[in-house]
Protein backbone atom coordinates (compact mmCIF):
# COMPACT_ATOMS: atom_id res chain seq x y z
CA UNK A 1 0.00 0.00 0.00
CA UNK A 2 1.15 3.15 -0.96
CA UNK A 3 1.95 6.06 1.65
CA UNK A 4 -0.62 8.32 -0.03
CA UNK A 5 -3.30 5.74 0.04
CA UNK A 6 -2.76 4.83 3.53
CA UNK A 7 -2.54 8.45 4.38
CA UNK A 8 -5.86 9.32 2.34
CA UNK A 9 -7.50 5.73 4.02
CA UNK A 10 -6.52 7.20 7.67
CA UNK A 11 -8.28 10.73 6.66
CA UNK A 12 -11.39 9.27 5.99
CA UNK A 13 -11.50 7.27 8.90
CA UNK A 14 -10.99 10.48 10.94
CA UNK A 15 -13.63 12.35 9.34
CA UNK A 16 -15.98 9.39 9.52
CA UNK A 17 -14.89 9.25 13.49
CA UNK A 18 -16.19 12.96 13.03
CA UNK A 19 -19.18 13.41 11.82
CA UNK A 20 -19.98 10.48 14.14
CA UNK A 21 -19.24 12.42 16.84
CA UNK A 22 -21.10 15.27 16.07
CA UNK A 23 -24.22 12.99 15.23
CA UNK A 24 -23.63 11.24 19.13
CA UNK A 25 -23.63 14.60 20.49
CA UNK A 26 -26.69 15.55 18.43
CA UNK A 27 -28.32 12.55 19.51
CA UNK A 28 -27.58 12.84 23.30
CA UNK A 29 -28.50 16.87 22.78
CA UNK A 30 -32.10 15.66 21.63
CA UNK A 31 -32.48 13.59 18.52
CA UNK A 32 -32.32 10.47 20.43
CA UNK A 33 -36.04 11.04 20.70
CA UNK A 34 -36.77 11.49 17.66
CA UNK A 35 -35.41 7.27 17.10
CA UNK A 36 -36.76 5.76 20.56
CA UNK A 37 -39.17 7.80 23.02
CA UNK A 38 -38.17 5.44 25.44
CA UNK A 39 -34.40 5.78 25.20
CA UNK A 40 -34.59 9.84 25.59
CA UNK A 41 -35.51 8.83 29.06
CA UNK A 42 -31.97 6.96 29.69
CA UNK A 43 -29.84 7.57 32.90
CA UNK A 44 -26.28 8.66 32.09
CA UNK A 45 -24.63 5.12 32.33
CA UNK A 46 -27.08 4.08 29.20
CA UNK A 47 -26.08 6.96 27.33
CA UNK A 48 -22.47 6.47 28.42
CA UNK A 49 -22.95 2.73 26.96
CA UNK A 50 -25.04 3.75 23.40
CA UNK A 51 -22.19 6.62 22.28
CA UNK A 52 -19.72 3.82 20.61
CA UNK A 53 -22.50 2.51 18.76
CA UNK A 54 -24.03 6.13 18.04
CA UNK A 55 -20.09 7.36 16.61
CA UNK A 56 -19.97 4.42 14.64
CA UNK A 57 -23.36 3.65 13.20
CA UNK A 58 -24.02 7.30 12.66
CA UNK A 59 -25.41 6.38 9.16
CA UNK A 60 -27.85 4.48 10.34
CA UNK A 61 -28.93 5.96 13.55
CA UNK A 62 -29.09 9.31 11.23
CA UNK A 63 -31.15 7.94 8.51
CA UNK A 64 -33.53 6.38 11.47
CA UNK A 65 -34.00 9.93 13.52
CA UNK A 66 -35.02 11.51 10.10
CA UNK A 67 -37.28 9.25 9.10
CA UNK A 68 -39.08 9.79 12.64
CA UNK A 69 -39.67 7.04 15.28
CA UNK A 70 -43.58 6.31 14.73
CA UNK A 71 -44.82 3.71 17.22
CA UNK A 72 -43.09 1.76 19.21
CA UNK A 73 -42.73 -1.92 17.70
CA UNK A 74 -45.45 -4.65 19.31
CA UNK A 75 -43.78 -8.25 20.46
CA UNK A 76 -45.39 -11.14 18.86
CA UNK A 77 -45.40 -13.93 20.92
CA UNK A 78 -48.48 -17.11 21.60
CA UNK A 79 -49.37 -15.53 24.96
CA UNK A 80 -50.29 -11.91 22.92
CA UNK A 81 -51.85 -13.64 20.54
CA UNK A 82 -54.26 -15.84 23.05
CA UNK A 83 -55.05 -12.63 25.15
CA UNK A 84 -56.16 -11.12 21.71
CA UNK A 85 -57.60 -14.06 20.62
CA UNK A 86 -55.71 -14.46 17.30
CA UNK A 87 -54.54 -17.79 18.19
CA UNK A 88 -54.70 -19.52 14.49
């Protein structure tokens, strides 16, 4: 690998690393409701815990908290589905 490649390769890492950043803080600042209502209620040791994930999957977490939360998913399991009465 050439020193220019490697040099250009370690650039875009850092300005990935960046903008992740800046999307955790962003997140942590206000967005994070905007992707779970229940996880804008986190204490500090959750947040503390989500920002590695939030730096690195900034593309996705971004893409999520623009497209809105909407409702909170519903578990399917056999005991829903008998209290419902949708037992097939």
């Amino acid at each position: 690998m050439s020193i220019p490649l490697a040099q250009f390769l370690v650039g875009a890492l850092y300005v990935y690393l960046g903008i992740g950043a800046l999307v955790a803080v962003w997140m942590h600042a206000g967005g994070l409701r905007r992707v779970d209502t229940t996880a804008a209620h986190g204490t500090v040791g959750f947040r503390v815990l989500i920002t590695p994930a939030l730096v690195l999957l900034w593309p996705l977490i971004l893409k999520r908290a623009l497209r809105g939360a909407g409702r909170p998913p519903v578990e399917r399991n056999p005991h829903r589905d008998a209290a419902k009465g949708d037992v097939a």
